[in-house]
Protein backbone atom coordinates (compact mmCIF):
# COMPACT_ATOMS: atom_id res chain seq x y z
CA UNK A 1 0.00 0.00 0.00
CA UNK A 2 2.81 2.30 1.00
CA UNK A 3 4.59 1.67 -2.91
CA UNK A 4 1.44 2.48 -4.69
CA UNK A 5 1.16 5.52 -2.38
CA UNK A 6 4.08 6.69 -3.18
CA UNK A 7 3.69 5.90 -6.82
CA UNK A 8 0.06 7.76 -7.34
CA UNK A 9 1.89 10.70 -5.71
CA UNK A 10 4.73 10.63 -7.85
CA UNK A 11 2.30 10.45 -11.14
CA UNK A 12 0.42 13.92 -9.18
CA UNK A 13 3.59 15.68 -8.82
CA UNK A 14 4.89 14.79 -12.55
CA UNK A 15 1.71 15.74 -14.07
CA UNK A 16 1.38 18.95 -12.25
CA UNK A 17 4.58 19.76 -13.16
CA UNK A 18 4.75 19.03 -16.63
CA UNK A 19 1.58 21.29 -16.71
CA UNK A 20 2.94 24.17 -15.38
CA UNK A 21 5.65 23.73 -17.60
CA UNK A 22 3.61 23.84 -20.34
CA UNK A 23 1.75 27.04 -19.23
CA UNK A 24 3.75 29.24 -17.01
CA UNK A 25 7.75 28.16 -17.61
CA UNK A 26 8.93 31.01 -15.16
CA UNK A 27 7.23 30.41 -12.63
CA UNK A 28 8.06 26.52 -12.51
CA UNK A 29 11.95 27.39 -12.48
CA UNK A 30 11.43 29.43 -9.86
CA UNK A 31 9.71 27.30 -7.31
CA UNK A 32 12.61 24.63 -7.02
CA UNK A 33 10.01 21.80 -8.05
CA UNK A 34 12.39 18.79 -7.59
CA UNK A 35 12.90 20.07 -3.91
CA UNK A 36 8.90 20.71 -3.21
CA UNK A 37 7.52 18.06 -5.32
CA UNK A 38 10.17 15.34 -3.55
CA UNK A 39 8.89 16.51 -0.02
CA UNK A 40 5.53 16.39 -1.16
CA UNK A 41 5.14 13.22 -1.52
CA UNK A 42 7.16 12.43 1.80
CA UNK A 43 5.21 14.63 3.77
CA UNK A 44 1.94 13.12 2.25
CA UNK A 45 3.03 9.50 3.37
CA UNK A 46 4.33 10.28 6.39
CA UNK A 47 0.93 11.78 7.92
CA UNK A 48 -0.79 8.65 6.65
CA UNK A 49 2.28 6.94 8.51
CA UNK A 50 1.49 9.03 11.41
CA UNK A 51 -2.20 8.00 11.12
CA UNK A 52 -1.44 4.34 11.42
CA UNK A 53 -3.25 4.00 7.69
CA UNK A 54 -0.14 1.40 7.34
CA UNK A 55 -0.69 -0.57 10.25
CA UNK A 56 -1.95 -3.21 8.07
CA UNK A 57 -3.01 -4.71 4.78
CA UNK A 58 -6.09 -4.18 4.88
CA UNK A 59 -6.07 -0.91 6.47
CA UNK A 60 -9.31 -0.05 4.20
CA UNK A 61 -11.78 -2.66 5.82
CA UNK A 62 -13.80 0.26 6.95
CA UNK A 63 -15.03 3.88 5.63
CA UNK A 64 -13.46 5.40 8.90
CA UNK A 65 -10.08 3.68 7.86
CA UNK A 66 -9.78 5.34 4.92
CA UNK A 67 -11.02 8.49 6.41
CA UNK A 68 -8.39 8.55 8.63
CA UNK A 69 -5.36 7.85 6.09
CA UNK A 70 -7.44 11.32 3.98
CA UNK A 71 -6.71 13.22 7.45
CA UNK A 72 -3.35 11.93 8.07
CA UNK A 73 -2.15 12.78 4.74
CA UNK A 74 -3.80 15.88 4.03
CA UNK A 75 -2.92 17.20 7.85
CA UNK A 76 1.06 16.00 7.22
CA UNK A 77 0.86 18.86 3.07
CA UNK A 78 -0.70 21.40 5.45
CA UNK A 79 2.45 21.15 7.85
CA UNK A 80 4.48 20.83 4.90
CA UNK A 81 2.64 24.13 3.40
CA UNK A 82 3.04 26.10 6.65
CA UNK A 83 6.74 25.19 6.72
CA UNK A 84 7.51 26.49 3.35
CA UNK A 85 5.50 29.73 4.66
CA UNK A 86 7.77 30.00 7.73
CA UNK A 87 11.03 29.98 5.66
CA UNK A 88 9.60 32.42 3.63
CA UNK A 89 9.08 30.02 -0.14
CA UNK A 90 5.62 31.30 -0.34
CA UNK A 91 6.29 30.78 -4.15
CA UNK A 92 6.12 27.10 -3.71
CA UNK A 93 2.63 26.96 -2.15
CA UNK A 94 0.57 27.31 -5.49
CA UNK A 95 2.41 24.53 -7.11
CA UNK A 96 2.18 22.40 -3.51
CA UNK A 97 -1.34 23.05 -3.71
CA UNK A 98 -2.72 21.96 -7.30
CA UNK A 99 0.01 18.44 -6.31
CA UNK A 100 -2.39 18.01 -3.43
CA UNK A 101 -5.35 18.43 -4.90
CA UNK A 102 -4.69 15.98 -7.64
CA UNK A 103 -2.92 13.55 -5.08
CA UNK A 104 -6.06 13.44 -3.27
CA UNK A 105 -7.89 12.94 -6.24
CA UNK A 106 -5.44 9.95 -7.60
CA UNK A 107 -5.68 8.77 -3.67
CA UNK A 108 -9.28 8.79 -3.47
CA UNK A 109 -9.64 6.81 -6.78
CA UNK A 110 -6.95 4.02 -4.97
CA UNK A 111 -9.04 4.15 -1.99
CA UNK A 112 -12.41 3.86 -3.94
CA UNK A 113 -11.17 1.13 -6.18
CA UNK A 114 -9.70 -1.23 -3.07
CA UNK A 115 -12.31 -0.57 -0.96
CA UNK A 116 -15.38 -1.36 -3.44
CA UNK A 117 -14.11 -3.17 -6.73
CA UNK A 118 -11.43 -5.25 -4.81
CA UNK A 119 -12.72 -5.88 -1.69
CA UNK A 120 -16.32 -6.21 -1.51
CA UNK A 121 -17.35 -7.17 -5.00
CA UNK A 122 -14.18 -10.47 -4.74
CA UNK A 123 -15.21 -10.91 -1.53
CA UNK A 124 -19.20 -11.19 -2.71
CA UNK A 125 -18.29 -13.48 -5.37
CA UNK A 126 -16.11 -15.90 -3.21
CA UNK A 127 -18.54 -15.43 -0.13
CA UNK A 128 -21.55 -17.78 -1.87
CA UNK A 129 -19.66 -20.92 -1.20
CA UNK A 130 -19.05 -19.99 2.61
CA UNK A 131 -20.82 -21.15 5.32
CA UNK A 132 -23.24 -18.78 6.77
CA UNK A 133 -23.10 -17.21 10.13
CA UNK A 134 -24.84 -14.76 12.76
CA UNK A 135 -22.73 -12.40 15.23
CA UNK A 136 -23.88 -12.58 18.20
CA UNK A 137 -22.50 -8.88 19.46
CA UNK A 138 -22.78 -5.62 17.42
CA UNK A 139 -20.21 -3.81 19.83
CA UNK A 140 -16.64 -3.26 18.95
CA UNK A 141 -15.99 -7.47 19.17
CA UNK A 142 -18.59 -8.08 16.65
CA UNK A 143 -17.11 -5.41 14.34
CA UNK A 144 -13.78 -6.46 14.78
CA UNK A 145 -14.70 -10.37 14.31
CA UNK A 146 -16.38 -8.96 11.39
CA UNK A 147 -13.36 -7.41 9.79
CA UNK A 148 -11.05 -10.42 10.72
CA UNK A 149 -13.74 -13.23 8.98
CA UNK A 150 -13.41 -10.56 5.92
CA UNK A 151 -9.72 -10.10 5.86
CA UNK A 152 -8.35 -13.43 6.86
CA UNK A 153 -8.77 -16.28 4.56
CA UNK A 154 -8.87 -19.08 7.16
CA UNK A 155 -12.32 -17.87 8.55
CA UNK A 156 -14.46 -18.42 5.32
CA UNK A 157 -17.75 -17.65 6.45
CA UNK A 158 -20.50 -15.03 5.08
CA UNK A 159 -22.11 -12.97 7.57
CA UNK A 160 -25.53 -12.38 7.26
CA UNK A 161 -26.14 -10.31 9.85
CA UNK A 162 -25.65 -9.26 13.96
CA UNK A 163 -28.43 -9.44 17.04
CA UNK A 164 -27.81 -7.32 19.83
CA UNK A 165 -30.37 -6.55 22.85
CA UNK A 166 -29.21 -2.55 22.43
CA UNK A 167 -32.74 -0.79 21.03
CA UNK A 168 -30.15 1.94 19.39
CA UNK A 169 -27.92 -0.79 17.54
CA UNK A 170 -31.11 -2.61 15.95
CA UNK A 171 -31.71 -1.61 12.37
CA UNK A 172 -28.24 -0.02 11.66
CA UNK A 173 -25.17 -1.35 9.68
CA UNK A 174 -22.06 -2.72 10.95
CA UNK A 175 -19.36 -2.30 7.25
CA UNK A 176 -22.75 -3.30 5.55
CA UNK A 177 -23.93 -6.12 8.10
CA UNK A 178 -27.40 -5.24 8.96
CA UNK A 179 -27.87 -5.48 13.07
CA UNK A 180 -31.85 -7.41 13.07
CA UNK A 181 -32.98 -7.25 16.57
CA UNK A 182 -32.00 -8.93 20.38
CA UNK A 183 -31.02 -12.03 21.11
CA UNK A 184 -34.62 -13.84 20.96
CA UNK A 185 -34.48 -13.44 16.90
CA UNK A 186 -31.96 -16.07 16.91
CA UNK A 187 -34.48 -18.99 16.36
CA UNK A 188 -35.89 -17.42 13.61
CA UNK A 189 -32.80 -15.98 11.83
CA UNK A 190 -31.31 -19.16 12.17
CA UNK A 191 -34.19 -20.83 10.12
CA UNK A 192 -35.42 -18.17 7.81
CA UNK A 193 -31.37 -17.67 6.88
CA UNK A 194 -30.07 -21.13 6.97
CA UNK A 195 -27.62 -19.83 9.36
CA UNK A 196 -24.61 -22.66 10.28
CA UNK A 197 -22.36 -20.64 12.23
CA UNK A 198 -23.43 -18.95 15.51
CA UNK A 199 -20.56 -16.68 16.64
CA UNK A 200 -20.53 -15.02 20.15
CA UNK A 201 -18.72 -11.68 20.56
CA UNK A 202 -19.80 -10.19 23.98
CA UNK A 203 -16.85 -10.57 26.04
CA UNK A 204 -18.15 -8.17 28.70
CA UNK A 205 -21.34 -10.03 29.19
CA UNK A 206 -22.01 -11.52 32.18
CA UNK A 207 -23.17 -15.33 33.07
CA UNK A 208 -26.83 -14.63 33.52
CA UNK A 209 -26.93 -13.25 30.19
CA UNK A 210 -24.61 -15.01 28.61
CA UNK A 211 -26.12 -18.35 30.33
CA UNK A 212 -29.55 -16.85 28.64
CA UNK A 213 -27.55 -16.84 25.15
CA UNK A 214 -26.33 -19.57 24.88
CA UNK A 215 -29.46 -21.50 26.10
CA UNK A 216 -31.27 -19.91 23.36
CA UNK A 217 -28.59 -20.39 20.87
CA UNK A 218 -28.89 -24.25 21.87
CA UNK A 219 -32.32 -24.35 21.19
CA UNK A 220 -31.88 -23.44 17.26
């Protein structure tokens, strides 16, 4: 992830400055390009580094992951843009700012084409012939069991959805898992569903509930 990075940024720099060279010569030559273009890109990877938008392969499991690597890189050209104002190369800011603008672009397109066309649609495809299961959980467990079924490919199951006894959880989305209702839907989901895989992810419930659980999970 880092290499293509680095490589989309690269193609934004070259572009925008083989543009302005077409256009305005002059002023090209005069804002040391190499120099800003070359710190550019370093400045734009190390605020997704910063981020932790490299912690992982699959850093883009989740809308909010790839939000963050937009902040961290866009926060780490701003420091870059107010350092070039502090020594005084206010020259250089025009031609740092069309390189971000069309490295966000270029990055966006990356994100956009991992996230949906890579991800989701391969993982769609290869997901019919898995085993189905319910989460049991839509807390921060269930999301990140969610993400490691997706990622990892010695857990081949497809989700079809979570339960959760939290009112304010039922009928949202979990990374496009729909959340159906408490714990008492199990029975049903379980038939209307075909589920084959019942996967618990509370780990702060207690015994009574979790006794009630898994009583009710035995019962399907």
């Amino acid at each position: 992830l880092i290499a293509v990075d680095a490589i989309l940024l690269a193609v934004a720099a070259a572009v925008v400055y083989l543009t302005l060279l077409n256009i305005s010569p002059e002023f090209v030559s005069m804002a040391h390009p190499v120099i800003v273009l070359a710190f550019f890109a370093v400045s734009g990877i190390l605020g997704m580094f910063a981020t932790h938008s490299y912690r992982n392969t699959f850093a883009l499991e989740y809308i909010q992951d790839i939000a963050r690597g937009f902040v961290g890189f866009l926060a780490g050209e701003l420091l870059y843009m107010l350092i070039l104002f502090i020594i005084k190369a206010e020259y250089a800011i025009p031609l740092l700012a069309l390189c971000i603008a069309f490295g966000t672009l270029l990055l966006f397109v990356e994100r956009f084409c991992h996230y949906v066309l890579v991800k989701k649609i391969l993982y769609y495809i290869n997901a019919r012939n898995y085993p189905t299961a319910l989460i049991i959980g839509a807390g921060e467990a269930g999301k990140t069991v969610l993400g490691e079924i997706r990622r990892s490919p010695d857990h081949n199951y497809r989700v079809i959805g979570f339960v959760d006894d939290d009112q304010s959880k039922i009928g949202s989305y979990i990374a496009g898992v729909y959340i159906y209702g408490p714990t008492m839907l199990i029975p049903e989901l379980v038939v209307k569903y075909k589920i084959e895989e019942l996967i618990f992810a509370i780990p702060t419930c207690d015994n009574e509930n979790k006794e009630r659980i898994l009583k009710i999970c035995s019962s399907t």
